[in-house]
C-alpha atoms as a PDB file:
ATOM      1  CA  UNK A   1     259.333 286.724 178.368  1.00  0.00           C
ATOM      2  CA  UNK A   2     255.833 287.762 178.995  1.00  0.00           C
ATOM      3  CA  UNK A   3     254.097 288.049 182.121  1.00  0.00           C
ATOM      4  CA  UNK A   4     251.487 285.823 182.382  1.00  0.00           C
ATOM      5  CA  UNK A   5     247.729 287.483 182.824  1.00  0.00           C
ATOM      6  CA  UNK A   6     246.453 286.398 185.736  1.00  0.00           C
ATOM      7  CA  UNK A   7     249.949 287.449 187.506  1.00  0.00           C
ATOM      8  CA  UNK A   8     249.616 290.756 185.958  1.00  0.00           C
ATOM      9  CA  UNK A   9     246.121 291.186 186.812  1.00  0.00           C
ATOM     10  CA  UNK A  10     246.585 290.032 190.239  1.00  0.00           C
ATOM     11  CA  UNK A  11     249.322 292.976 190.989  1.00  0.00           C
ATOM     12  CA  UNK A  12     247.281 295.445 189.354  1.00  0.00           C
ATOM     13  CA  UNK A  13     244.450 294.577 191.633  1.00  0.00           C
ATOM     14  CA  UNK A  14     246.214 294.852 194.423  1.00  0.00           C
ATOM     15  CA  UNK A  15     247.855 298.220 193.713  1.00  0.00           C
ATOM     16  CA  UNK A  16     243.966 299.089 193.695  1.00  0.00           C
ATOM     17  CA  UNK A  17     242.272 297.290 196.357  1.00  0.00           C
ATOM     18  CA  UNK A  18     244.514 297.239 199.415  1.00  0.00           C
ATOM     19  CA  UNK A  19     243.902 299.261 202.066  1.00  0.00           C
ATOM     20  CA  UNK A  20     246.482 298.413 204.347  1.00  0.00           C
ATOM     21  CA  UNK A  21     249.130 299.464 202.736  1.00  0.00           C
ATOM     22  CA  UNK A  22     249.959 302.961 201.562  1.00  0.00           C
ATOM     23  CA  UNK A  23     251.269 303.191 198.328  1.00  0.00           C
ATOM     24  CA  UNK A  24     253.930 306.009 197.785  1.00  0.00           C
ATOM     25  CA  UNK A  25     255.632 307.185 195.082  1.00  0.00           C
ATOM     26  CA  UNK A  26     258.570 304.892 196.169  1.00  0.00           C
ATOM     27  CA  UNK A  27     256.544 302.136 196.264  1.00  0.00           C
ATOM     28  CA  UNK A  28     254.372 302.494 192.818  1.00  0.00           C
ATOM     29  CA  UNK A  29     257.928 303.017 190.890  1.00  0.00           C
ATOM     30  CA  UNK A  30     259.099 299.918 192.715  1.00  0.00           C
ATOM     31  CA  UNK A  31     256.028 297.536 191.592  1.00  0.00           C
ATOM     32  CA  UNK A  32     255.902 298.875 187.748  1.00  0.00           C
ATOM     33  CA  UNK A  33     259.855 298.474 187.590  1.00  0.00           C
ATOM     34  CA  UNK A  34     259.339 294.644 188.892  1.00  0.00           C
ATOM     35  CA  UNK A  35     256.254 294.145 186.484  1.00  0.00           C
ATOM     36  CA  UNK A  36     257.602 296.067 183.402  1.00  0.00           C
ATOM     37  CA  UNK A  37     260.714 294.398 183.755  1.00  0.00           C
ATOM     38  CA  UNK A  38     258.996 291.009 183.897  1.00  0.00           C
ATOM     39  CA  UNK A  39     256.895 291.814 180.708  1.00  0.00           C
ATOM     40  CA  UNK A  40     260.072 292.010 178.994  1.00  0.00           C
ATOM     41  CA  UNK A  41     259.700 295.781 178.469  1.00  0.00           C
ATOM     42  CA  UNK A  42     262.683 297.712 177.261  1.00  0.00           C
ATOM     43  CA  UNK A  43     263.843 300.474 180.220  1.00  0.00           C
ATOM     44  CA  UNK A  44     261.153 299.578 182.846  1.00  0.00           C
ATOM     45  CA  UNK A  45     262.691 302.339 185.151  1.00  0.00           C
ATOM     46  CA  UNK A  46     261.902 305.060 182.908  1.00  0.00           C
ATOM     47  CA  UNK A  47     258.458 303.597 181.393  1.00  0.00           C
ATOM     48  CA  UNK A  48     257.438 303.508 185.060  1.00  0.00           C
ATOM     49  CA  UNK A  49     258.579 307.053 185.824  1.00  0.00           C
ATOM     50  CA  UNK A  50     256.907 308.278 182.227  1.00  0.00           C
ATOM     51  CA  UNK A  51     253.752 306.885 183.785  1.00  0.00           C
ATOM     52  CA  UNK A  52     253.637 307.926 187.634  1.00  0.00           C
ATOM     53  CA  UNK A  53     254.628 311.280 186.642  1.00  0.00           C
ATOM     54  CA  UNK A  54     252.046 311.923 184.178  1.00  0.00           C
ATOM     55  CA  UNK A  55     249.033 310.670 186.496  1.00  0.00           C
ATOM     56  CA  UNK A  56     250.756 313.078 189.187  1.00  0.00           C
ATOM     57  CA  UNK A  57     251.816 315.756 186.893  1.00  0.00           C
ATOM     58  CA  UNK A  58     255.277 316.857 187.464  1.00  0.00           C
ATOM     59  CA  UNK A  59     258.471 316.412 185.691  1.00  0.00           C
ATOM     60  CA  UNK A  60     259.793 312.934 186.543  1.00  0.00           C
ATOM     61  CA  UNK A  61     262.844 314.613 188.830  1.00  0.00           C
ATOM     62  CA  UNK A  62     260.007 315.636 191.369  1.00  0.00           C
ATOM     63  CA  UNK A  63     259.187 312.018 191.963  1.00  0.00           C
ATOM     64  CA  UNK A  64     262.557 311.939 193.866  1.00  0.00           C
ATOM     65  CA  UNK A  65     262.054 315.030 195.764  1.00  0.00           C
ATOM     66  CA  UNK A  66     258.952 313.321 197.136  1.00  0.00           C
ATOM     67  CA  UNK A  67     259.644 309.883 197.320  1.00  0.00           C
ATOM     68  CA  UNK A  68     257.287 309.296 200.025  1.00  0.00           C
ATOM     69  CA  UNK A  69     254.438 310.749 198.601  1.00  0.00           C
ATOM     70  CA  UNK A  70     251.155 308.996 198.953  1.00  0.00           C
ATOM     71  CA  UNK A  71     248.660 308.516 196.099  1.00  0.00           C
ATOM     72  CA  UNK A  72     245.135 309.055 195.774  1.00  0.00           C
ATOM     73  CA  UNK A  73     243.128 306.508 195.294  1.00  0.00           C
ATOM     74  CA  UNK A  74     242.178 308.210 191.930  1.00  0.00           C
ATOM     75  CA  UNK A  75     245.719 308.186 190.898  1.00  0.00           C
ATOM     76  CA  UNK A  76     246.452 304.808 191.858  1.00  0.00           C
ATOM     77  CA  UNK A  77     242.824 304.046 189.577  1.00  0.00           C
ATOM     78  CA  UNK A  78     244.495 305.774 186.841  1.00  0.00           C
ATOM     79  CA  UNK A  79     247.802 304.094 187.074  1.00  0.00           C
ATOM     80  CA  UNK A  80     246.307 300.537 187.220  1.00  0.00           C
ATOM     81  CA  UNK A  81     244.709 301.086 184.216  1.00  0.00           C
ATOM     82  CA  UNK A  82     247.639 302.601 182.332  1.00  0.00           C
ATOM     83  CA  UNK A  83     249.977 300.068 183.683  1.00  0.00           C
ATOM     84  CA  UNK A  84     247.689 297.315 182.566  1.00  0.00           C
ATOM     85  CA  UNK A  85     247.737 298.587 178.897  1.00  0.00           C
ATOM     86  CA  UNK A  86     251.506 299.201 179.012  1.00  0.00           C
ATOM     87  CA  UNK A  87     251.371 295.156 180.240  1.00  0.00           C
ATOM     88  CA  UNK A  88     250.007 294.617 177.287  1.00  0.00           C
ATOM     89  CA  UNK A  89     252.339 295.935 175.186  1.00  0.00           C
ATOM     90  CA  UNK A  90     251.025 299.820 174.687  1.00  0.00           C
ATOM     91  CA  UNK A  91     253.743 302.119 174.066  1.00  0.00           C
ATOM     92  CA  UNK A  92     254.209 304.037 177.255  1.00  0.00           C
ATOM     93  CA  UNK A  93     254.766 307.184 174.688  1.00  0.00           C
ATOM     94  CA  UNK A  94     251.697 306.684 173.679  1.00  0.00           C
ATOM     95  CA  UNK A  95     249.708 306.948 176.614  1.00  0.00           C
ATOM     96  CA  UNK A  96     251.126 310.038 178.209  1.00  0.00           C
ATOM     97  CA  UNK A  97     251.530 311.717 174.590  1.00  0.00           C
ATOM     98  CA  UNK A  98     254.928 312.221 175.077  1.00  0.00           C
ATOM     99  CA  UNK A  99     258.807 310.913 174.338  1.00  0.00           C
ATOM    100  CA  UNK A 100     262.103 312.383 174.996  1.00  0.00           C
ATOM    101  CA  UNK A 101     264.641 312.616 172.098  1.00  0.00           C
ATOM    102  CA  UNK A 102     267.776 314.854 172.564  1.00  0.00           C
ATOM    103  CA  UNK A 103     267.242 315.872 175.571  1.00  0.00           C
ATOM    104  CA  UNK A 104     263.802 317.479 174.668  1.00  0.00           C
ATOM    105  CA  UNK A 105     260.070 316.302 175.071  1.00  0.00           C
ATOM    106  CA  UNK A 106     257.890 315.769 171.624  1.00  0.00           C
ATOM    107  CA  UNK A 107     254.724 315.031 171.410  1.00  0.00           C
ATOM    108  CA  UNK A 108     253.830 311.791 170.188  1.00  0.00           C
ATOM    109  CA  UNK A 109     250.457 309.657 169.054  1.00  0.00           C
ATOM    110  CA  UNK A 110     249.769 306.930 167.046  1.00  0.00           C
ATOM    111  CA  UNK A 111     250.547 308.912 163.953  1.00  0.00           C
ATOM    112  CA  UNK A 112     254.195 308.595 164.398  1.00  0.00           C
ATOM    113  CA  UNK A 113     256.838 306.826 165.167  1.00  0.00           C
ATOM    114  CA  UNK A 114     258.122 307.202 168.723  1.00  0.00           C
ATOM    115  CA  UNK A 115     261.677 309.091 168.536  1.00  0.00           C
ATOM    116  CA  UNK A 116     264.707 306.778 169.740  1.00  0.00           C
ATOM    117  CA  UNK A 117     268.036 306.888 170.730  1.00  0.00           C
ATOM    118  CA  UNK A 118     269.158 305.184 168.109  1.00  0.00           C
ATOM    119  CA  UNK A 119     268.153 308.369 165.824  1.00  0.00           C
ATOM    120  CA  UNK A 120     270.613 310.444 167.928  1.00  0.00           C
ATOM    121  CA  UNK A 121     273.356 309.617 165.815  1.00  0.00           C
ATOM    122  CA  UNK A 122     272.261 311.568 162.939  1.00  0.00           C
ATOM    123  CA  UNK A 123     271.774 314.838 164.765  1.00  0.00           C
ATOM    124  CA  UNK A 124     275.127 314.289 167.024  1.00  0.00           C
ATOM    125  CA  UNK A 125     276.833 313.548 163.445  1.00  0.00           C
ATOM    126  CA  UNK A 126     275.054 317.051 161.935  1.00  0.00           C
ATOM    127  CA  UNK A 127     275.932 319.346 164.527  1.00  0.00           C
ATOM    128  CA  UNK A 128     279.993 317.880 164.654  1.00  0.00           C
ATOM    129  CA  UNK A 129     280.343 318.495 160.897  1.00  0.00           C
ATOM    130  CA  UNK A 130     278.248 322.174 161.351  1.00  0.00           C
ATOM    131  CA  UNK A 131     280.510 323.347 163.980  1.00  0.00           C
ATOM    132  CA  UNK A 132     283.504 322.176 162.728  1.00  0.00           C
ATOM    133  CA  UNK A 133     282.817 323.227 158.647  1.00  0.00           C
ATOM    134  CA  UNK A 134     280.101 326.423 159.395  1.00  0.00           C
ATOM    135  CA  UNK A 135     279.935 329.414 161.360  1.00  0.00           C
ATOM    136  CA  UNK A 136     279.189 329.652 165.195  1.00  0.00           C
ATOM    137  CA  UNK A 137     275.604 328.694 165.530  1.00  0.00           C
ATOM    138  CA  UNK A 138     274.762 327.649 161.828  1.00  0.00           C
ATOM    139  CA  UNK A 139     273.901 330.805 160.363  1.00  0.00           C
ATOM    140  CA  UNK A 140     272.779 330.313 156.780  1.00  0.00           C
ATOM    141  CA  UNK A 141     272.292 326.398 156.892  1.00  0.00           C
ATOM    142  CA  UNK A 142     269.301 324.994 155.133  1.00  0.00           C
ATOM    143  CA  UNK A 143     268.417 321.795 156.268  1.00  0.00           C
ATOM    144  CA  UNK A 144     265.978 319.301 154.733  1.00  0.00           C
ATOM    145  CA  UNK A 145     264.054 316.627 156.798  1.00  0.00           C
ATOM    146  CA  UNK A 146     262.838 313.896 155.006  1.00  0.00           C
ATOM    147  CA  UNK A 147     260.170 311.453 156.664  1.00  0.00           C
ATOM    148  CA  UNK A 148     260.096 314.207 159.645  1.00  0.00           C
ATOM    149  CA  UNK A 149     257.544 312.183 161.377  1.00  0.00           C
ATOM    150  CA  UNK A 150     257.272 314.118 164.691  1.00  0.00           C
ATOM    151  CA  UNK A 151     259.841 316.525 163.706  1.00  0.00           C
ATOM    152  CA  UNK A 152     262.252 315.739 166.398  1.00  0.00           C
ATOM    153  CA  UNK A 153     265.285 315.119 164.108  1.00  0.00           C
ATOM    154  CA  UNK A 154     264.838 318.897 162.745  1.00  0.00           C
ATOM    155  CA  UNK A 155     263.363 320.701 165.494  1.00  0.00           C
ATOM    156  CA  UNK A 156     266.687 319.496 167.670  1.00  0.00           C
ATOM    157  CA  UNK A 157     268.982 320.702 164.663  1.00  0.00           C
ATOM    158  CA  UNK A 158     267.114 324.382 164.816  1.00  0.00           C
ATOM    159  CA  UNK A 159     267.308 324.047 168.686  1.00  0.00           C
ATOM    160  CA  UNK A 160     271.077 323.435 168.368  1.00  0.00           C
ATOM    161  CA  UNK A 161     272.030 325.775 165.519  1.00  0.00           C
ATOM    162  CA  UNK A 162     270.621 328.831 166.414  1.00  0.00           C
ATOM    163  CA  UNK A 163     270.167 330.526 162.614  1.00  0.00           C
ATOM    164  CA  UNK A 164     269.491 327.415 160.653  1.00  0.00           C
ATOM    165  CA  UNK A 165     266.473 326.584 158.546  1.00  0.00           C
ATOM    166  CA  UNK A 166     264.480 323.434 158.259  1.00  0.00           C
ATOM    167  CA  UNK A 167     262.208 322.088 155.563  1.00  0.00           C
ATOM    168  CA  UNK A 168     260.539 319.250 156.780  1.00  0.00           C
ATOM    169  CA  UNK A 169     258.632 316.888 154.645  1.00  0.00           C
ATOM    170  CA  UNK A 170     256.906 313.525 154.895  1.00  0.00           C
ATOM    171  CA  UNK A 171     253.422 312.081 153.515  1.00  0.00           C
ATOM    172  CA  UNK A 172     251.008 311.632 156.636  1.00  0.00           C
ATOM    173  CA  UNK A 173     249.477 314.856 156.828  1.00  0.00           C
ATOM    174  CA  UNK A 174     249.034 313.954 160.681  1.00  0.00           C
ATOM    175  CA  UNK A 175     252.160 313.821 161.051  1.00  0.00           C
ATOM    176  CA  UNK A 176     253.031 316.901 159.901  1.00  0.00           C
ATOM    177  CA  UNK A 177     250.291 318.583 161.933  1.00  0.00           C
ATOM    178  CA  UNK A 178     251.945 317.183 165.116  1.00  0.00           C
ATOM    179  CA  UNK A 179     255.387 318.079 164.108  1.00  0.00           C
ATOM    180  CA  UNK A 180     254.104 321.661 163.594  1.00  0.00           C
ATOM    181  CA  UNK A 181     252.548 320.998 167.246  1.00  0.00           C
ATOM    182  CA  UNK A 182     256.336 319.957 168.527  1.00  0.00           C
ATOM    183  CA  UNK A 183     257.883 322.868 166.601  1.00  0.00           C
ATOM    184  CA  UNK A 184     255.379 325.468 167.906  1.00  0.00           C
ATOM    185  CA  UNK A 185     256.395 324.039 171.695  1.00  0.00           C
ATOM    186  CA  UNK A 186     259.762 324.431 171.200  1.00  0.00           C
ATOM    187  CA  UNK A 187     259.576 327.907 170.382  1.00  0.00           C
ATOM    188  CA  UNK A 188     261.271 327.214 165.981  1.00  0.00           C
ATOM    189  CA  UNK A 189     258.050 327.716 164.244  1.00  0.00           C
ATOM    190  CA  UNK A 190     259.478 330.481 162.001  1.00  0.00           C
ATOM    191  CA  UNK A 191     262.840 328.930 160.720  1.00  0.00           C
ATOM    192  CA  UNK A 192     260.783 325.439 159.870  1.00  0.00           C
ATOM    193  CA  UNK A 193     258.879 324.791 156.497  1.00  0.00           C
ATOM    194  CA  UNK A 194     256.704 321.899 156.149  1.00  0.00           C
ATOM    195  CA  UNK A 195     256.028 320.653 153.433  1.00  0.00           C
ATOM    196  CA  UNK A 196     253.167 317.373 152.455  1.00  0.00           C
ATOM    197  CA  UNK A 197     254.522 314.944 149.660  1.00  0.00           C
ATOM    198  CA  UNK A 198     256.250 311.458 149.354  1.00  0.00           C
ATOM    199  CA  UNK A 199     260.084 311.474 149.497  1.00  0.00           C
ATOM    200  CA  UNK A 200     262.013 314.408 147.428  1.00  0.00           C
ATOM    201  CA  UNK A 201     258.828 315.432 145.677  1.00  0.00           C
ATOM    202  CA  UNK A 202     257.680 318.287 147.876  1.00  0.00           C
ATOM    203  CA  UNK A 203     261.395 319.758 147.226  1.00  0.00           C
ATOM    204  CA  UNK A 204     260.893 319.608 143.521  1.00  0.00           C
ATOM    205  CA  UNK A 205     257.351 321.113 143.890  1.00  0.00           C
ATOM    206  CA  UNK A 206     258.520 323.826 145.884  1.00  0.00           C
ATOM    207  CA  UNK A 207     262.284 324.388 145.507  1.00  0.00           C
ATOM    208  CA  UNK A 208     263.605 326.373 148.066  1.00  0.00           C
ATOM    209  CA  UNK A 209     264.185 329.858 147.326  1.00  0.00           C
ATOM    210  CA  UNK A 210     268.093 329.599 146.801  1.00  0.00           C
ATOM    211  CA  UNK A 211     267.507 327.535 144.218  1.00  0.00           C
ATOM    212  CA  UNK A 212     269.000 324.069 143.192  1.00  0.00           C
ATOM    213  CA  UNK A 213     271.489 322.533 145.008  1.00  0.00           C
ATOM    214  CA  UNK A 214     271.721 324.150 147.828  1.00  0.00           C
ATOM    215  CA  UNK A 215     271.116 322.000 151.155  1.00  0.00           C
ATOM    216  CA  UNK A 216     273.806 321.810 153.641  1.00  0.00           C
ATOM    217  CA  UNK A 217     272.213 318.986 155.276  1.00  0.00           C
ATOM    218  CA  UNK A 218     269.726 316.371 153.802  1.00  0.00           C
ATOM    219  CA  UNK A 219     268.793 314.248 156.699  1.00  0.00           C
ATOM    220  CA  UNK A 220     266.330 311.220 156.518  1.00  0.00           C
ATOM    221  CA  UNK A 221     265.000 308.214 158.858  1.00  0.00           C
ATOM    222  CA  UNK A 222     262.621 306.424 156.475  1.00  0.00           C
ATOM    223  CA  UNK A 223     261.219 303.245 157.022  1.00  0.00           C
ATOM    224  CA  UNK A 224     263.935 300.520 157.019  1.00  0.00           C
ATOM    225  CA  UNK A 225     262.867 297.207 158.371  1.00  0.00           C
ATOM    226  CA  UNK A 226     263.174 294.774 155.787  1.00  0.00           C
ATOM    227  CA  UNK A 227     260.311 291.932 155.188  1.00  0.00           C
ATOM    228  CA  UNK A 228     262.942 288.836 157.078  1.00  0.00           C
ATOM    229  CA  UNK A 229     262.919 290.992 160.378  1.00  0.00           C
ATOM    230  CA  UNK A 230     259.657 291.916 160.581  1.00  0.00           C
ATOM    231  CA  UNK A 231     258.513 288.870 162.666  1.00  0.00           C
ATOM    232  CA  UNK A 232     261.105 289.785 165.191  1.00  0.00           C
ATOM    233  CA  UNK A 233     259.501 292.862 165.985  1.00  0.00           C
ATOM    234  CA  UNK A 234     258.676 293.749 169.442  1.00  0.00           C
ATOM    235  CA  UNK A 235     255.024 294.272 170.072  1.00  0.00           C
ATOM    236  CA  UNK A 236     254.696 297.205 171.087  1.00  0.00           C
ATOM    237  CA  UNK A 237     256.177 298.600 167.721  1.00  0.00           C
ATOM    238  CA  UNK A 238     254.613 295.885 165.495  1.00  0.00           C
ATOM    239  CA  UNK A 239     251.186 296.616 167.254  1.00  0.00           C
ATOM    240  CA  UNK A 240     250.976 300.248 167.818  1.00  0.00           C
ATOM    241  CA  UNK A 241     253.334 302.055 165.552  1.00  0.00           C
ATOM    242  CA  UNK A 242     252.585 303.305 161.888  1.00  0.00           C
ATOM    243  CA  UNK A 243     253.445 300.303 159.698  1.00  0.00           C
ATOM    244  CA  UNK A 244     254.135 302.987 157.105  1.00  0.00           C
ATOM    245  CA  UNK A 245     256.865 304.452 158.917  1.00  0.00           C
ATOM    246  CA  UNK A 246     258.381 300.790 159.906  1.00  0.00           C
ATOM    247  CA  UNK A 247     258.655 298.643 156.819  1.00  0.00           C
ATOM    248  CA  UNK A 248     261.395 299.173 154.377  1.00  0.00           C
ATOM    249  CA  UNK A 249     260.604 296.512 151.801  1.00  0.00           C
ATOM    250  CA  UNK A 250     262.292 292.866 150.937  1.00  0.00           C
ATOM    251  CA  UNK A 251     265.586 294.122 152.158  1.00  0.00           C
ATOM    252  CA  UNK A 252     264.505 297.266 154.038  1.00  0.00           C
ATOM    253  CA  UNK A 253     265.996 299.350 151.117  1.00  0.00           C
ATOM    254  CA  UNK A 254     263.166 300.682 149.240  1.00  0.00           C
ATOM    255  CA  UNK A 255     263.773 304.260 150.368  1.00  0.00           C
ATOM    256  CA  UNK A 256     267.587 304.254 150.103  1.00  0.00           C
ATOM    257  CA  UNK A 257     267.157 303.321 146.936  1.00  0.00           C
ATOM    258  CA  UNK A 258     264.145 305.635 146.335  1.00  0.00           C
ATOM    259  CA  UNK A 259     266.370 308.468 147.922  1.00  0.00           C
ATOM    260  CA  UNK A 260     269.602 307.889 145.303  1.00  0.00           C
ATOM    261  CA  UNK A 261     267.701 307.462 142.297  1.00  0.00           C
ATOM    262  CA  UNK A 262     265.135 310.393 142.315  1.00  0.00           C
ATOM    263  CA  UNK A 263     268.414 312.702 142.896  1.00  0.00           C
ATOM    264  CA  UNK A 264     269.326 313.527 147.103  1.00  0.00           C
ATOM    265  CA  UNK A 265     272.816 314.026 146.076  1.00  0.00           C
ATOM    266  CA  UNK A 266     271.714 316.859 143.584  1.00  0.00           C
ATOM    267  CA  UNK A 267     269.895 318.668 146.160  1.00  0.00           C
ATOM    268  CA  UNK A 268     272.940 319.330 148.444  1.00  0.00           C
ATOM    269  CA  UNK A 269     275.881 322.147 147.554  1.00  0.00           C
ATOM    270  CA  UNK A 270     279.095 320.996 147.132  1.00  0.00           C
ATOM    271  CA  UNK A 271     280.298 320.006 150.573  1.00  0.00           C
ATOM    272  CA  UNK A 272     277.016 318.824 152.202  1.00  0.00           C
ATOM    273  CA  UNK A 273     275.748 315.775 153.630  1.00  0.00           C
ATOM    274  CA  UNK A 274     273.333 313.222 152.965  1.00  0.00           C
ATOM    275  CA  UNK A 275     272.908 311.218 156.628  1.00  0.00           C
ATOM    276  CA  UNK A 276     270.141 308.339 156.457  1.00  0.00           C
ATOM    277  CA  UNK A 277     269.031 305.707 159.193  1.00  0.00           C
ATOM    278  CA  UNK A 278     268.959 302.425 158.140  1.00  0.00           C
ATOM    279  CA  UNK A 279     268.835 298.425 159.497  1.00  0.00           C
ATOM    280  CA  UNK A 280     271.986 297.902 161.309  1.00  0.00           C
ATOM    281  CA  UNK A 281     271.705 294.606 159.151  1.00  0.00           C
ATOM    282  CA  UNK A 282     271.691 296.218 155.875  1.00  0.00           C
ATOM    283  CA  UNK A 283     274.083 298.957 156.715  1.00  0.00           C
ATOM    284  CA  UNK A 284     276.815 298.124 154.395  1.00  0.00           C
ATOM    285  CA  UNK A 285     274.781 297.118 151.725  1.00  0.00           C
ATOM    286  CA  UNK A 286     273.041 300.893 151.919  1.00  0.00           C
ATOM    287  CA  UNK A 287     276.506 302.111 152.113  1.00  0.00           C
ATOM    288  CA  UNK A 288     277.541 301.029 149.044  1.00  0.00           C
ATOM    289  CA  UNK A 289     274.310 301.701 147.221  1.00  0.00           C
ATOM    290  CA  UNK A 290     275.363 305.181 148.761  1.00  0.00           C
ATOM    291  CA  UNK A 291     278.747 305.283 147.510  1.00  0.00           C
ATOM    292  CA  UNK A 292     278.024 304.516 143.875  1.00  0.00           C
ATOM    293  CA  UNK A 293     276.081 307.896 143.698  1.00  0.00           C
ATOM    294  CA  UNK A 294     278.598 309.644 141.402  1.00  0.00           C
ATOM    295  CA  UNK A 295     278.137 313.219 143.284  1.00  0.00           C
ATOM    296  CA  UNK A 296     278.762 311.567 146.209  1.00  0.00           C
ATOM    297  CA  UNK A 297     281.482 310.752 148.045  1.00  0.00           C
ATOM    298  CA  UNK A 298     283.396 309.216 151.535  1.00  0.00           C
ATOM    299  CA  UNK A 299     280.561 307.146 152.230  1.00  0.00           C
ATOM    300  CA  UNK A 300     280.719 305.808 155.564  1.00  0.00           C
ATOM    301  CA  UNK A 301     278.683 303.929 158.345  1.00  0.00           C
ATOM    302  CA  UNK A 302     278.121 305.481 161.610  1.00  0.00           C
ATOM    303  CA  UNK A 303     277.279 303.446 165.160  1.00  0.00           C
ATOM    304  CA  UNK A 304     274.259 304.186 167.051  1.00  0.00           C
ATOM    305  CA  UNK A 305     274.444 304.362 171.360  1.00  0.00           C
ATOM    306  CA  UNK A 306     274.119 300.376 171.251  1.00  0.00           C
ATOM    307  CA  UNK A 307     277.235 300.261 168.845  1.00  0.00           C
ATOM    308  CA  UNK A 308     275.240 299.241 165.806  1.00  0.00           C
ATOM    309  CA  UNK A 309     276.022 300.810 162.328  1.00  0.00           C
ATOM    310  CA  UNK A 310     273.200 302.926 161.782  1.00  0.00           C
ATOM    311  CA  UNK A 311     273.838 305.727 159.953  1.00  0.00           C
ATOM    312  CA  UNK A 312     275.096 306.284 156.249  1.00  0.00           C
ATOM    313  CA  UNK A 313     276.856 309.675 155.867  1.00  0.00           C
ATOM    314  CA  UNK A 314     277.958 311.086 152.479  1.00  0.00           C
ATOM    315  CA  UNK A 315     279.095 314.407 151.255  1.00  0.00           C
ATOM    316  CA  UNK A 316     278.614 316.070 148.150  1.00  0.00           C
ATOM    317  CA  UNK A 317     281.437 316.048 145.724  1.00  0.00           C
ATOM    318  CA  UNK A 318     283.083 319.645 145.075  1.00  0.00           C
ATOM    319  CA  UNK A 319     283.460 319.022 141.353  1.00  0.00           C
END
């Protein structure tokens, strides 16, 4: 469902060239809704707000107190050519350096994966069992963060519970240098660790000070998309995002698997969780790979926004 050039091109000239008309804010949202939308982009609504409000530079609410705002003709040069390479398939993230997850911007580049919704679920399914097992505001929790990426997953978590700790981990020393970036923003620099190494093996190499066994939470969204899916993915992801972060083997299981047989379970106390994002296609599959961990127990699957199982969530026996 692709848009074909020259109608693409044509619009984007004329967004530039006319001088008839005066293009406002309600306007520009109007004609990158309509062309996003035909480019078969996923939430052309927000992609065009992402964009108009970075070449402005205001939060995106401020486009609606102004909806008759006219643009420069610099800003409607800089637009063109943004809109053109979001046309083309450019993450939108990407090109204003920036994605929402939880309710709170992170900074994003090419040397992560752009946070989604569908993550969500392991952070909504954290802070439940936190508040409903732990005291008010998670004081004492260590959490570990495996595959942090941009640090989103965590940094929410220490947003959320107030005296938590994070170790964050994951292999791309970029991306742990603009996870730092996210977690110096939102103001959690102090309570977060990070720590350079593939899977588990920065834990082992530097055990936390408690000692063995002691994560409450051990939280991971490593890459999952297994080699039979991989042609299906939309360009924009296939193109543009780390191919590290995205492929998760024949089956997209490599890490599960990775994650149960160099010892997750033996990292948690009795009680915690082990919560890992995987294909919605391979979610029962990881379950039960899951459930045959013998310290681990009440494996489960749990449904992202778009109702597909997502999640697998395990706790640590007592015994």
């Amino acid at each position: 469902m692709a848009v074909s050039g020259a109608g693409a091109s044509d619009t984007l000239v004329h967004v530039s060239e006319t001088q008839t008309q005066t293009w406002t804010t309600r306007k520009l949202l109007a004609w990158m809704q309509q062309a996003f939308h035909k480019a078969g982009l996923d939430a052309p609504r927000l992609l065009a707000e992402m964009l108009l409000a970075h070449v402005v530079g205001c939060e995106r609410l401020k486009l609606y107190t102004d909806f008759d705002r006219p643009a420069s003709p610099l800003e409607r040069d800089i637009l063109r050519d943004l809109a053109s390479r979001a046309l083309k398939h450019e993450p939108v993230q990407y090109l204003v350096g920036e994605a929402w997850f939880f309710g709170l911007p992170f900074k994003v580049d090419p040397r992560v994966l752009i946070p989604r919704p569908a993550t969500e679920s392991i952070v909504e399914e954290v802070l439940q069992h936190a508040r409903a097992a732990h005291a008010a505001g998670g004081a004492s929790l260590l959490i570990a963060d495996i595959c942090t990426g941009s640090g989103c997953i965590g940094i929410v978590l220490l947003k959320r519970l107030a005296q938590a700790r994070v170790i964050a981990a994951d292999v791309c020393e970029g991306a742990l240098a603009l996870a730092r970036e996210n977690a110096m923003r939102h103001d959690v620099l102090d309570r977060i660790d990070f720590l350079q190494g593939d899977l588990l093996t920065p834990l082992r190499e530097h055990p936390p000070t408690r000692g063995p066994a002691c994560l409450d939470y051990l939280v991971s969204n490593p890459p999952y998309i297994p080699d039979d899916e991989w042609d299906a993915v939309a360009p924009n992801v296939k193109n543009h995002e780390p191919h590290g972060a995205l492929r998760g083997g024949v089956d997209g299981l490599d890490f599960v698997r990775r994650l149960i047989d160099e010892g997750a379970s033996t990292l948690l106390r009795p009680g915690g969780l082990l919560l890992i994002e995987v294909a919605d296609s391979r979610a029962a599959i990881a379950r039960d790979l899951i459930a045959a961990d013998p310290h681990l127990e009440a494996a489960r699957i749990v449904r992202d926004f778009e109702g597909l199982d997502r999640v697998i969530v395990a706790q640590r026996r007592n015994t």
